[in-house]
PDB file of N, CA and C in Angstrom:
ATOM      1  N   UNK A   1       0.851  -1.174   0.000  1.00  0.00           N
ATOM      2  CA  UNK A   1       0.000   0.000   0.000  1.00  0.00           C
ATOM      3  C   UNK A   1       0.896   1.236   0.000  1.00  0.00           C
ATOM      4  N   UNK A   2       0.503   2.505  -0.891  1.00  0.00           N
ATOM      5  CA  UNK A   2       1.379   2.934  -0.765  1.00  0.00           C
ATOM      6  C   UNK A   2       1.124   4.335  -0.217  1.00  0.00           C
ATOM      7  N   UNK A   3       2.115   5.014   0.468  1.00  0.00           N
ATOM      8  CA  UNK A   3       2.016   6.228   1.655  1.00  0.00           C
ATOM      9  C   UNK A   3       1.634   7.643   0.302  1.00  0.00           C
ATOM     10  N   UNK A   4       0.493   8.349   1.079  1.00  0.00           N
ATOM     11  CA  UNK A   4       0.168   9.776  -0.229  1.00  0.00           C
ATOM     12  C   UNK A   4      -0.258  10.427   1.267  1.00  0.00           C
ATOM     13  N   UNK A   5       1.019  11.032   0.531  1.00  0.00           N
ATOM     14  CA  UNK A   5       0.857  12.902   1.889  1.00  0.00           C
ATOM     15  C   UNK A   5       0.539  13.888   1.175  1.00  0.00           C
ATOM     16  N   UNK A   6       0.026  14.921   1.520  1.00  0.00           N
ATOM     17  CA  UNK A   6      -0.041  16.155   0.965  1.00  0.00           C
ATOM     18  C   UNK A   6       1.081  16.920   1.791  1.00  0.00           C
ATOM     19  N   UNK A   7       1.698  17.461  -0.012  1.00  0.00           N
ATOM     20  CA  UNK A   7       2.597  18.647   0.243  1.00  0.00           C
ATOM     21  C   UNK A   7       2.303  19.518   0.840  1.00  0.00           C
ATOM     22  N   UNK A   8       2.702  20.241   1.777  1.00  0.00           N
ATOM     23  CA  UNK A   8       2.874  21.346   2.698  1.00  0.00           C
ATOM     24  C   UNK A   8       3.133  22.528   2.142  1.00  0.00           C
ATOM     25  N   UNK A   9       4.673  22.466   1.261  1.00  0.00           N
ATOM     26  CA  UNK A   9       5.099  23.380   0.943  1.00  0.00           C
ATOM     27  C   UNK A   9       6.365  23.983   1.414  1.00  0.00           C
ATOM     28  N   UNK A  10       6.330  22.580   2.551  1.00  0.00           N
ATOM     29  CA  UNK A  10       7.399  22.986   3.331  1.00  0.00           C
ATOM     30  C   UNK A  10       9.077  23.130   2.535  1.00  0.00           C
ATOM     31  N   UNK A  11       9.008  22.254   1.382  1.00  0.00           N
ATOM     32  CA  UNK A  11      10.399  22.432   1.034  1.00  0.00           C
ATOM     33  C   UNK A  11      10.602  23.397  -0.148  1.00  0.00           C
ATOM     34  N   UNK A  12       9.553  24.579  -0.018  1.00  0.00           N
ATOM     35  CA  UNK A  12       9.253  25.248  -1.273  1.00  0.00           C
ATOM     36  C   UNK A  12       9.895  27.020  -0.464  1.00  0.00           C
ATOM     37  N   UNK A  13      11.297  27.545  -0.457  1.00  0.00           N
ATOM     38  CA  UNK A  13      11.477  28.548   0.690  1.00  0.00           C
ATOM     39  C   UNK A  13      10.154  29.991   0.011  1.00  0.00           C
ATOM     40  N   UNK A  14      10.485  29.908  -1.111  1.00  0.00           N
ATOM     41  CA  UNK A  14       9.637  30.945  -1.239  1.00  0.00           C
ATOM     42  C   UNK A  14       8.065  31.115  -1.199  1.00  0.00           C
ATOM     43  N   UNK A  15       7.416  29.945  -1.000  1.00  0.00           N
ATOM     44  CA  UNK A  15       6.404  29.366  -0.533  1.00  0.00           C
ATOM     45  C   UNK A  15       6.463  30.170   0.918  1.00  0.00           C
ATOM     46  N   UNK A  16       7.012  29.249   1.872  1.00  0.00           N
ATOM     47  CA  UNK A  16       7.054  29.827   3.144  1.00  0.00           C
ATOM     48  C   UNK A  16       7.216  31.136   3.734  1.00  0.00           C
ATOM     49  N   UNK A  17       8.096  31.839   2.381  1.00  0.00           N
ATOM     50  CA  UNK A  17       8.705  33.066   2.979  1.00  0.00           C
ATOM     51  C   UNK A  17       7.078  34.390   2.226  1.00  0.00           C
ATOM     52  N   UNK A  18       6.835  33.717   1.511  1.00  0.00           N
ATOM     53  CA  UNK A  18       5.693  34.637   1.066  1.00  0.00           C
ATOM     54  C   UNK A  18       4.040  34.371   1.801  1.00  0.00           C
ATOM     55  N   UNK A  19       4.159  33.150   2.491  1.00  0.00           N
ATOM     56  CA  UNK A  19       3.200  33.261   3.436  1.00  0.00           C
ATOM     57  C   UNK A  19       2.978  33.506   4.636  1.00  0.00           C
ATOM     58  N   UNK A  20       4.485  34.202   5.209  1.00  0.00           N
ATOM     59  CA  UNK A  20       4.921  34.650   6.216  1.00  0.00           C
ATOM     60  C   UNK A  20       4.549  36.065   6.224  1.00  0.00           C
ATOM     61  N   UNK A  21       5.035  36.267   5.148  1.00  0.00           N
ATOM     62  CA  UNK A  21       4.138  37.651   4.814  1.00  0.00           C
ATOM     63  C   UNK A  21       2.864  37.944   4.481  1.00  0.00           C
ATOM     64  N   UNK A  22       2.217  36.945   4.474  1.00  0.00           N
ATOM     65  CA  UNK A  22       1.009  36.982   4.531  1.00  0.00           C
ATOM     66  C   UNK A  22       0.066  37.361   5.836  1.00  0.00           C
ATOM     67  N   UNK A  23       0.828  36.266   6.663  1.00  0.00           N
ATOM     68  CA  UNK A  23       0.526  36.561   7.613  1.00  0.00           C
ATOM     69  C   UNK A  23       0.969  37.665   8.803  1.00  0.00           C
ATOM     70  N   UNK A  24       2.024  38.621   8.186  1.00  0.00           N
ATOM     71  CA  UNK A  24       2.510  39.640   8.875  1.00  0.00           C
ATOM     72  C   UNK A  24       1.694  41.014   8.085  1.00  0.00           C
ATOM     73  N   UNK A  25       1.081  40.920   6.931  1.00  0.00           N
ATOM     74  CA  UNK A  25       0.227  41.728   6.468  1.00  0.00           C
ATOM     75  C   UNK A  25      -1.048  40.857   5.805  1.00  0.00           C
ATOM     76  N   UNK A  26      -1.766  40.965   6.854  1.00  0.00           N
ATOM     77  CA  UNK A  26      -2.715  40.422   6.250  1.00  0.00           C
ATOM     78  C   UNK A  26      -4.344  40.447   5.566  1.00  0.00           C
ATOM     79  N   UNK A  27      -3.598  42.003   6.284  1.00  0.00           N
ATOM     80  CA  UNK A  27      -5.258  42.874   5.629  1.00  0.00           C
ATOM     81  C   UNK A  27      -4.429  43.548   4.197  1.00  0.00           C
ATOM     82  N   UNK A  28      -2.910  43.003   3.677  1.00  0.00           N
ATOM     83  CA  UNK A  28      -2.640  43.856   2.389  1.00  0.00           C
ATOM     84  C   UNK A  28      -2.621  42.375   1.447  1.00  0.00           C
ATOM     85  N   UNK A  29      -4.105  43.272   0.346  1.00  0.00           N
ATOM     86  CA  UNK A  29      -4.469  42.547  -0.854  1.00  0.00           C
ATOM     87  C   UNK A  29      -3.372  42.067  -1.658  1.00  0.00           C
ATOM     88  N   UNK A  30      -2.226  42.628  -1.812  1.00  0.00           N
ATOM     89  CA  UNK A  30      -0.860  42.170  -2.564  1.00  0.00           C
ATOM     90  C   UNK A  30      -0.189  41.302  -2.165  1.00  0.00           C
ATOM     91  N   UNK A  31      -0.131  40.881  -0.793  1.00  0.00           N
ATOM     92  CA  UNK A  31       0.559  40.073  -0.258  1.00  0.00           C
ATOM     93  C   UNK A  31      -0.305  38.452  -0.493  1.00  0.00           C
ATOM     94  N   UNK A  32      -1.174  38.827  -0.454  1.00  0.00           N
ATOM     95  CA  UNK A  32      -2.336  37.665  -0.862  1.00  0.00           C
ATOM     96  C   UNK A  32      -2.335  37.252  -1.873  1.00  0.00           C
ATOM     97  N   UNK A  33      -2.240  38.229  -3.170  1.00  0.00           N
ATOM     98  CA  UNK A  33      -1.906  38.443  -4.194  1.00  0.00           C
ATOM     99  C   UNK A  33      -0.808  37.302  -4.802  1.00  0.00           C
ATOM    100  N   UNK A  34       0.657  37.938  -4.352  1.00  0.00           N
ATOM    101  CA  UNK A  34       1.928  37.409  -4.344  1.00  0.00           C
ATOM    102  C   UNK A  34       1.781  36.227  -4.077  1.00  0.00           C
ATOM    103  N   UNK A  35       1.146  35.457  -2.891  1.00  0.00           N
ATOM    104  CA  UNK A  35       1.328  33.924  -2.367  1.00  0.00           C
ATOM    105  C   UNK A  35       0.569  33.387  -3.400  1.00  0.00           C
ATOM    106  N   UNK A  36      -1.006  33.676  -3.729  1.00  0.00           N
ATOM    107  CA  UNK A  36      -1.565  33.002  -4.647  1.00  0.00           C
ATOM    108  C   UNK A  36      -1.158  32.610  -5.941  1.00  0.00           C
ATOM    109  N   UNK A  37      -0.460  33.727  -6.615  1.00  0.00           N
ATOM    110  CA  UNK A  37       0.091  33.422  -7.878  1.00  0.00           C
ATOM    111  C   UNK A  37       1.694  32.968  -7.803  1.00  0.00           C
ATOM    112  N   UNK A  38       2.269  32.617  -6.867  1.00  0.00           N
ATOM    113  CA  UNK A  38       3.387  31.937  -6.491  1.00  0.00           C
ATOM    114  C   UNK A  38       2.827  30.333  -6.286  1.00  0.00           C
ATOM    115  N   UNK A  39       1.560  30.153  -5.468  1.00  0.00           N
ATOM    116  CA  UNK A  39       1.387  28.912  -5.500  1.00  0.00           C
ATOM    117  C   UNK A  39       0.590  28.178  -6.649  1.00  0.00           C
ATOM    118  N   UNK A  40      -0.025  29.061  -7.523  1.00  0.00           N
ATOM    119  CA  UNK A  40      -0.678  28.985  -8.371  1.00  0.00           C
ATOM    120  C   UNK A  40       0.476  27.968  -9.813  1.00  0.00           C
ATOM    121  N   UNK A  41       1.483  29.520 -10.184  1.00  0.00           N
ATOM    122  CA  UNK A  41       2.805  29.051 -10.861  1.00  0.00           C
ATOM    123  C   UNK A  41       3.658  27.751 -10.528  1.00  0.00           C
ATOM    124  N   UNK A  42       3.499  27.033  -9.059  1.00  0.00           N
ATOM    125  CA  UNK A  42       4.387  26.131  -9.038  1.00  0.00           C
ATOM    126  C   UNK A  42       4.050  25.085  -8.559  1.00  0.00           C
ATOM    127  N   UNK A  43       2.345  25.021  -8.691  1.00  0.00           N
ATOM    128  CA  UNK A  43       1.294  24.152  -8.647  1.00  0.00           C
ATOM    129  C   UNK A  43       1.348  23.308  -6.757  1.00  0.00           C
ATOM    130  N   UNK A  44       0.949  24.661  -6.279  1.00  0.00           N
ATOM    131  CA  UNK A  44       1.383  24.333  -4.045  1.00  0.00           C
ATOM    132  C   UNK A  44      -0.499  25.000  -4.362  1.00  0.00           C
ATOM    133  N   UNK A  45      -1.471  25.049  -4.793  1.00  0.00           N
ATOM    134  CA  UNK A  45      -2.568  25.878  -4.550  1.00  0.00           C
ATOM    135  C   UNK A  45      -3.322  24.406  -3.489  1.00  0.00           C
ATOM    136  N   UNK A  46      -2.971  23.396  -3.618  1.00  0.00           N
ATOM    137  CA  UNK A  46      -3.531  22.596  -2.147  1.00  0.00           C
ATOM    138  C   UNK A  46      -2.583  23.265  -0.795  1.00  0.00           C
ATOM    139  N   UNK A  47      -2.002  23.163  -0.906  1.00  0.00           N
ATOM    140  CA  UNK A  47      -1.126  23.647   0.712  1.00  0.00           C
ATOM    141  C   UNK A  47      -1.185  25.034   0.666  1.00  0.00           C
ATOM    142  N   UNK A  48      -1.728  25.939  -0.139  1.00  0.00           N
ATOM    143  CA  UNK A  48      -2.456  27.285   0.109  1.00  0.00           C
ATOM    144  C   UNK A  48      -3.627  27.033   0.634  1.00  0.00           C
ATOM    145  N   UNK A  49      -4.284  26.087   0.199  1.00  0.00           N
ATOM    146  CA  UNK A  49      -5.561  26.181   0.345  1.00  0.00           C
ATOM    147  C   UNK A  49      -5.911  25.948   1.915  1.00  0.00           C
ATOM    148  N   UNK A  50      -4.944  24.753   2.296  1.00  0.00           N
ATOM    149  CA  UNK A  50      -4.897  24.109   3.770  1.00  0.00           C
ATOM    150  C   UNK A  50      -4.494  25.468   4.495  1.00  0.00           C
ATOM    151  N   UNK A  51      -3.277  26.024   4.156  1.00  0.00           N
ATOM    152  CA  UNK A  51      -3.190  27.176   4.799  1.00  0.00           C
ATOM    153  C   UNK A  51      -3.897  28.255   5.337  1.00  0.00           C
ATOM    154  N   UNK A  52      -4.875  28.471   4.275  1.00  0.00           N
ATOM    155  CA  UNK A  52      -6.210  29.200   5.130  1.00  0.00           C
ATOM    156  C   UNK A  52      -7.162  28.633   5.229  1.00  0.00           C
ATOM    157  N   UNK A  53      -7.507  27.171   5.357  1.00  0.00           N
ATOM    158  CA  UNK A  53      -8.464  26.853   5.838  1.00  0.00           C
ATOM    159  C   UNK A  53      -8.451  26.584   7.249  1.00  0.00           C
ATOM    160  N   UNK A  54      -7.224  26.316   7.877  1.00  0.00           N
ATOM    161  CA  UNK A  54      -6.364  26.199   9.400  1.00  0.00           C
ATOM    162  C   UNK A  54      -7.055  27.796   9.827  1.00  0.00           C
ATOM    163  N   UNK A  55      -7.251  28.978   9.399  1.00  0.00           N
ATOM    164  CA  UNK A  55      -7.303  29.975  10.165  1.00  0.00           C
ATOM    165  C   UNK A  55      -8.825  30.516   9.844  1.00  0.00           C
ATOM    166  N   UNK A  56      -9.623  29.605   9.348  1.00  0.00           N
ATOM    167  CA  UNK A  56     -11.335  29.873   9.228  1.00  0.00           C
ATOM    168  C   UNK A  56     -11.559  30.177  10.488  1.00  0.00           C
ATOM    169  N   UNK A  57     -11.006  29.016  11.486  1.00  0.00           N
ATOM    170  CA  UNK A  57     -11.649  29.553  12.842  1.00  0.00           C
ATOM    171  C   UNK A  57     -11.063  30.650  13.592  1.00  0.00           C
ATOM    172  N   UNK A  58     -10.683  31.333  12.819  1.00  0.00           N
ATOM    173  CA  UNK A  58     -10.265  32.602  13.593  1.00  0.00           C
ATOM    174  C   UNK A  58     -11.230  34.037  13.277  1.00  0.00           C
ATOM    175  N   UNK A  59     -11.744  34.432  14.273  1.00  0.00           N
ATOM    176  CA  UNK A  59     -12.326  35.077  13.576  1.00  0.00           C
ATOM    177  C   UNK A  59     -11.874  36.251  12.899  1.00  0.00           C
ATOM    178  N   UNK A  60     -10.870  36.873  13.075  1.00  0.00           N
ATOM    179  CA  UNK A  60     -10.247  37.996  12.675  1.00  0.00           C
ATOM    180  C   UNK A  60      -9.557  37.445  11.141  1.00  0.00           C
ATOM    181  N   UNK A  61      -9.680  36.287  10.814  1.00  0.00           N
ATOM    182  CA  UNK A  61      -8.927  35.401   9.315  1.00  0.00           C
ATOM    183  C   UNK A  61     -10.233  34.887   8.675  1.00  0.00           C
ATOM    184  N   UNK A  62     -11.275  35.123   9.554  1.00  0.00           N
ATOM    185  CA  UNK A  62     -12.582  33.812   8.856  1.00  0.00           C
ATOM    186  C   UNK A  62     -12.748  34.181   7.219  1.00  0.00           C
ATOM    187  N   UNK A  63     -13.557  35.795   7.270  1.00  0.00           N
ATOM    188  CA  UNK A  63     -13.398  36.499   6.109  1.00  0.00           C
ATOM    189  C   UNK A  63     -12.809  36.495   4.725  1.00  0.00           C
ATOM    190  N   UNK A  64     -11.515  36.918   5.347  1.00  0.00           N
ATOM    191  CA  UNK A  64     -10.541  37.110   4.188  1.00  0.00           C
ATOM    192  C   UNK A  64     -10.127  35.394   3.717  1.00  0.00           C
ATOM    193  N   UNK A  65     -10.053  34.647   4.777  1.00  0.00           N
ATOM    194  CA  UNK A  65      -9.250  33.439   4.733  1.00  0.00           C
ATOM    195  C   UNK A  65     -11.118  32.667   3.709  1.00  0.00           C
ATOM    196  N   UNK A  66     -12.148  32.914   3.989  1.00  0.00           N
ATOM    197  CA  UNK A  66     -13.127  32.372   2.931  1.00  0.00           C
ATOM    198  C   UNK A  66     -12.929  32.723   1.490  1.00  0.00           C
ATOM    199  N   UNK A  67     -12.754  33.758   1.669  1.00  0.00           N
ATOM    200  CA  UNK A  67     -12.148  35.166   0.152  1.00  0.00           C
ATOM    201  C   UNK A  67     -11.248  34.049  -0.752  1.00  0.00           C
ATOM    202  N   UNK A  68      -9.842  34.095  -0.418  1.00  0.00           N
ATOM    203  CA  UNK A  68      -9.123  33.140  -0.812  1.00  0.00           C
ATOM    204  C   UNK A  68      -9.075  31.857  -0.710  1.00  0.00           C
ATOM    205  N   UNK A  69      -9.829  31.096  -0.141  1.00  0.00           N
ATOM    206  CA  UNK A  69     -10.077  29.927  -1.027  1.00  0.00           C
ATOM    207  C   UNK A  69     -10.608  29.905  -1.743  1.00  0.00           C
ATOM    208  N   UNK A  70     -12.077  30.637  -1.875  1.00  0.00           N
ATOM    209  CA  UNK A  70     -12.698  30.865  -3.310  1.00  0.00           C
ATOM    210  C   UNK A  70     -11.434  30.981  -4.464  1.00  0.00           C
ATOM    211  N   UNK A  71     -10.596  31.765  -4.335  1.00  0.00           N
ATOM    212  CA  UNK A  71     -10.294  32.130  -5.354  1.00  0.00           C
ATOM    213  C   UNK A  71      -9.111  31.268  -5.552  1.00  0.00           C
ATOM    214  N   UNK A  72      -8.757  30.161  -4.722  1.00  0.00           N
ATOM    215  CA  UNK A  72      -7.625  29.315  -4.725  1.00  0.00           C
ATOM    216  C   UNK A  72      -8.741  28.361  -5.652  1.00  0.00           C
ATOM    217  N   UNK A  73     -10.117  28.372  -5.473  1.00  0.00           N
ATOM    218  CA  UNK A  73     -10.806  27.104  -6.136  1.00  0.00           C
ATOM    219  C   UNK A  73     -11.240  27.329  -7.165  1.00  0.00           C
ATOM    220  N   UNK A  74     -10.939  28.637  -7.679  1.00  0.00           N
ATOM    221  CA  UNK A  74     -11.162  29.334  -8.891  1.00  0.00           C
ATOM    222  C   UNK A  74      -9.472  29.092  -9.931  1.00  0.00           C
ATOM    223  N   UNK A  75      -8.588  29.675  -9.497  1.00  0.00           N
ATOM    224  CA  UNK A  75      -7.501  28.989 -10.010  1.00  0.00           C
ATOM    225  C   UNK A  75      -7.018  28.064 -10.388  1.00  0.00           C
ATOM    226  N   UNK A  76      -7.746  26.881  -9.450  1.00  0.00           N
ATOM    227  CA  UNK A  76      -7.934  25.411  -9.222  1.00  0.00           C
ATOM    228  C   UNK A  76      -8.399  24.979 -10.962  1.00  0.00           C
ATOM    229  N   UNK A  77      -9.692  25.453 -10.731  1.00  0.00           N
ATOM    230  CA  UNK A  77     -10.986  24.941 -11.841  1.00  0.00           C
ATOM    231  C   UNK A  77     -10.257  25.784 -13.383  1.00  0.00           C
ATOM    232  N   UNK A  78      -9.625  26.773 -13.284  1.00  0.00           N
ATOM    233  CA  UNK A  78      -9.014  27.652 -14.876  1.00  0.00           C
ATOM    234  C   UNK A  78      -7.677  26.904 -15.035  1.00  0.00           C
ATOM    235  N   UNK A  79      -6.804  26.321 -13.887  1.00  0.00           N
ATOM    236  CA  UNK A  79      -5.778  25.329 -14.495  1.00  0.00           C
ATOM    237  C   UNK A  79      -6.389  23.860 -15.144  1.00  0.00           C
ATOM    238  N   UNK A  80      -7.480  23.649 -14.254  1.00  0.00           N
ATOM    239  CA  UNK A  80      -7.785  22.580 -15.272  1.00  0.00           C
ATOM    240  C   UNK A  80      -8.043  22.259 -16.526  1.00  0.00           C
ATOM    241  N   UNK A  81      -8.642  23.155 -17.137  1.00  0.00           N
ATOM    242  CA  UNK A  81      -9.507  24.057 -17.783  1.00  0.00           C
ATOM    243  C   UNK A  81      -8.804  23.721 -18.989  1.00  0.00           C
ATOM    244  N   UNK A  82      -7.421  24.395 -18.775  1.00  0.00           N
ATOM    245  CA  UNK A  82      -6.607  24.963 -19.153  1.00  0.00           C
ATOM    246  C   UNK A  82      -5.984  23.938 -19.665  1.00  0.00           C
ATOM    247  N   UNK A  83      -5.492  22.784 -18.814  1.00  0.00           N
ATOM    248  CA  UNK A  83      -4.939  21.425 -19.027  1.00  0.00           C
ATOM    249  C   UNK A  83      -5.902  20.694 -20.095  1.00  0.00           C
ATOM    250  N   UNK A  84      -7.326  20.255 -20.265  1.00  0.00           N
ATOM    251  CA  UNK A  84      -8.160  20.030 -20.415  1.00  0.00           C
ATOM    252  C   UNK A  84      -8.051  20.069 -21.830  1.00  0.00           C
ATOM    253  N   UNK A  85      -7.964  21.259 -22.022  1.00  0.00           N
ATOM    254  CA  UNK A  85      -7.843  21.973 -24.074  1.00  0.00           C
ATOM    255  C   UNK A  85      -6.814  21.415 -24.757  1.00  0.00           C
ATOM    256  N   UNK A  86      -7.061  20.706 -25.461  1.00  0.00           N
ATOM    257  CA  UNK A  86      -5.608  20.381 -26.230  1.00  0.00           C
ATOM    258  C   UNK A  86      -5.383  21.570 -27.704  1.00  0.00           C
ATOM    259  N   UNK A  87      -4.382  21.456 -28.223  1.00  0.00           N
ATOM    260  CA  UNK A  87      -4.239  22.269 -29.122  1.00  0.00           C
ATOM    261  C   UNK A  87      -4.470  22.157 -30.178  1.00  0.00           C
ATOM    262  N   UNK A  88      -5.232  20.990 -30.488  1.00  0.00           N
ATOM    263  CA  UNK A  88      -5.804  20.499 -31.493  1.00  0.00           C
ATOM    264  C   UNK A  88      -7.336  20.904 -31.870  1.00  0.00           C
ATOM    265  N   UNK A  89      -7.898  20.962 -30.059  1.00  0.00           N
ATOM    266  CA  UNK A  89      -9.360  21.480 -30.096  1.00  0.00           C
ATOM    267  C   UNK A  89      -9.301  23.310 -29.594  1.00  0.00           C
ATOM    268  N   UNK A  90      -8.306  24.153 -29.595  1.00  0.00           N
ATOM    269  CA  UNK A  90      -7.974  25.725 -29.671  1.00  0.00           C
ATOM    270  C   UNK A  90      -8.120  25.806 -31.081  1.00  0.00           C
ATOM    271  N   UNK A  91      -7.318  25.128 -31.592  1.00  0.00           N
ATOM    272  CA  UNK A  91      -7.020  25.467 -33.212  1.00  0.00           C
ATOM    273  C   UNK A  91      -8.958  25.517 -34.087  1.00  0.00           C
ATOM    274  N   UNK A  92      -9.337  24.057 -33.694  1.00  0.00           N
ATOM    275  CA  UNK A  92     -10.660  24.254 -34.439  1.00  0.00           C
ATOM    276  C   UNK A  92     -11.710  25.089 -33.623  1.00  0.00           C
ATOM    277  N   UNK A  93     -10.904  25.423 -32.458  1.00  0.00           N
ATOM    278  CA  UNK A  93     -12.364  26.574 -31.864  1.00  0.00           C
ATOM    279  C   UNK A  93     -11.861  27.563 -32.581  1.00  0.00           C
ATOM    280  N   UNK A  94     -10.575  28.434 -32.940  1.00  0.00           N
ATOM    281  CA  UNK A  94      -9.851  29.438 -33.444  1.00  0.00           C
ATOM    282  C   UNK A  94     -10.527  29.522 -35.142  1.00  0.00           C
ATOM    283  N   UNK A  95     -10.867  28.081 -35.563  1.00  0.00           N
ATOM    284  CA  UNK A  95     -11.315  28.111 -37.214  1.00  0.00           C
ATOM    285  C   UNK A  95     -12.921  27.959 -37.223  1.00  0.00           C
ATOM    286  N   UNK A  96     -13.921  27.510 -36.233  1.00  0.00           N
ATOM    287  CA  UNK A  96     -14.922  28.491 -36.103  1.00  0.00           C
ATOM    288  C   UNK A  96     -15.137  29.803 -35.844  1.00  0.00           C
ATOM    289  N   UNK A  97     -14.128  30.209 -35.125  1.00  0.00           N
ATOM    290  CA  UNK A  97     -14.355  31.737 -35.170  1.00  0.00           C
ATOM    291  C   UNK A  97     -14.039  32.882 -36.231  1.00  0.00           C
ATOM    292  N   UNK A  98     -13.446  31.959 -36.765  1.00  0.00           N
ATOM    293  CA  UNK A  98     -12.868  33.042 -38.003  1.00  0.00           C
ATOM    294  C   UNK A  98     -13.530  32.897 -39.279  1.00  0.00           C
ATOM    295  N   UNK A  99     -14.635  31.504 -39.061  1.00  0.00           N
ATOM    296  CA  UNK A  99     -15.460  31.225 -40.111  1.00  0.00           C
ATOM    297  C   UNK A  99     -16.669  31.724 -39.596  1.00  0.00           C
ATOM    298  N   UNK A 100     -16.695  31.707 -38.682  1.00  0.00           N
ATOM    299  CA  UNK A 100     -18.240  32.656 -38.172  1.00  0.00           C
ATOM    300  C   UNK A 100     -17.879  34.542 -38.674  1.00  0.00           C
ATOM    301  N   UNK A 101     -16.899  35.162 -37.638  1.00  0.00           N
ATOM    302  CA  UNK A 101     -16.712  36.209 -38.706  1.00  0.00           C
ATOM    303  C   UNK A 101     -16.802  36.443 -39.935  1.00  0.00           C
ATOM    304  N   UNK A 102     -16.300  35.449 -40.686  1.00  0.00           N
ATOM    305  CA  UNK A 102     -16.546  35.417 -41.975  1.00  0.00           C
ATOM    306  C   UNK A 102     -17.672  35.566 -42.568  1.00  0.00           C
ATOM    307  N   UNK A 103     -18.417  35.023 -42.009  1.00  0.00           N
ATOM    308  CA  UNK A 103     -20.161  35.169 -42.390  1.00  0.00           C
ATOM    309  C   UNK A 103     -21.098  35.932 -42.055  1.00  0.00           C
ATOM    310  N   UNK A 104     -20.487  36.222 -41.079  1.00  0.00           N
ATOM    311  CA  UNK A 104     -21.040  37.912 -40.201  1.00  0.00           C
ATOM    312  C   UNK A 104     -20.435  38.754 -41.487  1.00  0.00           C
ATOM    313  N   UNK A 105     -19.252  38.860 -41.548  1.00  0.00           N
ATOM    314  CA  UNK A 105     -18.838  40.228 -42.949  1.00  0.00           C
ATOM    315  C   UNK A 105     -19.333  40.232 -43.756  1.00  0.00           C
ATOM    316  N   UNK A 106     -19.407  38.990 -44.475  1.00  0.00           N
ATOM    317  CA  UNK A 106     -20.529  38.639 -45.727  1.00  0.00           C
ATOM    318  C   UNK A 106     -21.479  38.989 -45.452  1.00  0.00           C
ATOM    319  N   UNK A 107     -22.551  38.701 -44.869  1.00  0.00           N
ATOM    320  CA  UNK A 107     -23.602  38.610 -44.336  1.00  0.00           C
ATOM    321  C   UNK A 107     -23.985  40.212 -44.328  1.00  0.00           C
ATOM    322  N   UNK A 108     -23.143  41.033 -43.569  1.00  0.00           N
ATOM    323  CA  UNK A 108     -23.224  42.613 -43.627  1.00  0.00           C
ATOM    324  C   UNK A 108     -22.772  43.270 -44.901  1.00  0.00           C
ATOM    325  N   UNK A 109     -22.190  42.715 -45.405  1.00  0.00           N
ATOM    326  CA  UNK A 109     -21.301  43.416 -46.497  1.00  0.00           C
ATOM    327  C   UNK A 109     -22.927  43.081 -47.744  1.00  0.00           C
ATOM    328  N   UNK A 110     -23.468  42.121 -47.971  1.00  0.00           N
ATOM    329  CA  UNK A 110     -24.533  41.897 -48.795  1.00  0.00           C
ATOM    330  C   UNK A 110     -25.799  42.625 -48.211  1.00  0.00           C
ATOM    331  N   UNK A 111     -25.723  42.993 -47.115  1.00  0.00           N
ATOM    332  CA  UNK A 111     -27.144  44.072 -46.417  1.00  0.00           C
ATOM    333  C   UNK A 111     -26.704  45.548 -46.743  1.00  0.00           C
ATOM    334  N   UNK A 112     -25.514  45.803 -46.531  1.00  0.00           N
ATOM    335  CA  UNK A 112     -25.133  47.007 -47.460  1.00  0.00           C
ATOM    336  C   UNK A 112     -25.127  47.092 -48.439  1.00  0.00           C
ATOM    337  N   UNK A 113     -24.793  46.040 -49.319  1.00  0.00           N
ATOM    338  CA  UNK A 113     -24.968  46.148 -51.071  1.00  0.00           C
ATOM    339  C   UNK A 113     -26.592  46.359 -51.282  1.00  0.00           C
ATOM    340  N   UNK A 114     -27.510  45.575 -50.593  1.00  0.00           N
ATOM    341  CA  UNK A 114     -29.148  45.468 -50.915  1.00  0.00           C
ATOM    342  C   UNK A 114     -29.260  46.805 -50.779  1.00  0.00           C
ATOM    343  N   UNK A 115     -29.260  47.880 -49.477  1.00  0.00           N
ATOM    344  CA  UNK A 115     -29.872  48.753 -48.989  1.00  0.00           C
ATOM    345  C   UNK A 115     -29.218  49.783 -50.028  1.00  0.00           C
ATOM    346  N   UNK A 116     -28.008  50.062 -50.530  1.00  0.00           N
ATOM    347  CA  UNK A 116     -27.613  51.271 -51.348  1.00  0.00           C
ATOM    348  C   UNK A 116     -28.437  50.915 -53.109  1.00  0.00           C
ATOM    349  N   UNK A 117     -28.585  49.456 -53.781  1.00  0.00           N
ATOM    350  CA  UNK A 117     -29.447  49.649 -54.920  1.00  0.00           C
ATOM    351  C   UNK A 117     -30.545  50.193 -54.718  1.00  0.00           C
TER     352      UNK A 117
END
């Protein structure tokens, strides 16, 4: 059977050192900012997430610390998202759209020709 821990983050320094500052400013939106898209970039948004879910029961963290997980579970759901798309199915969403424009111009370009005869 085999052992599955969740990462912490602990061996990540800038991980630690930017949620230190989090928690030394923690009513500043940038600092929140900074950790999220640090853990976001180096794929730690579970051991962010644990991170403020440890301080829900506080009440002076409940708030802000609800705030950001939303938006850790929002990051969550647009990396998937993101993973999800291959570039095979961008490309043919990219060639409906440029064939739909296409038919929109036409489409206008022949309502202007009708209306000026």
């Amino acid at each position: 059977m085999t052992d599955i821990s969740v990462d912490t983050g602990a061996e990540d320094p800038a991980f630690e050192a930017l949620w230190a500052h989090v928690l030394g400013r923690w009513d500043d939106d940038k600092a929140h900012a900074a950790f999220l898209e640090h853990a976001s970039a180096y794929d730690r948004l579970l051991p962010a997430a644990k991170r403020y879910r440890e301080l829900l029961a506080s009440e002076h963290h409940k708030a802000a610390s609800e705030r950001h997980l939303q938006a850790i579970t929002l990051l969550a759901m647009a990396k998937m998202t993101r993973s999800r798309t291959s570039p095979s199915g961008a490309k043919r969403q990219a060639g409906r759209l440029v064939a739909l424009i296409f038919l929109v111009a036409t489409a206008t370009g022949l309502l202007i020709f009708n209306s000026l005869r």
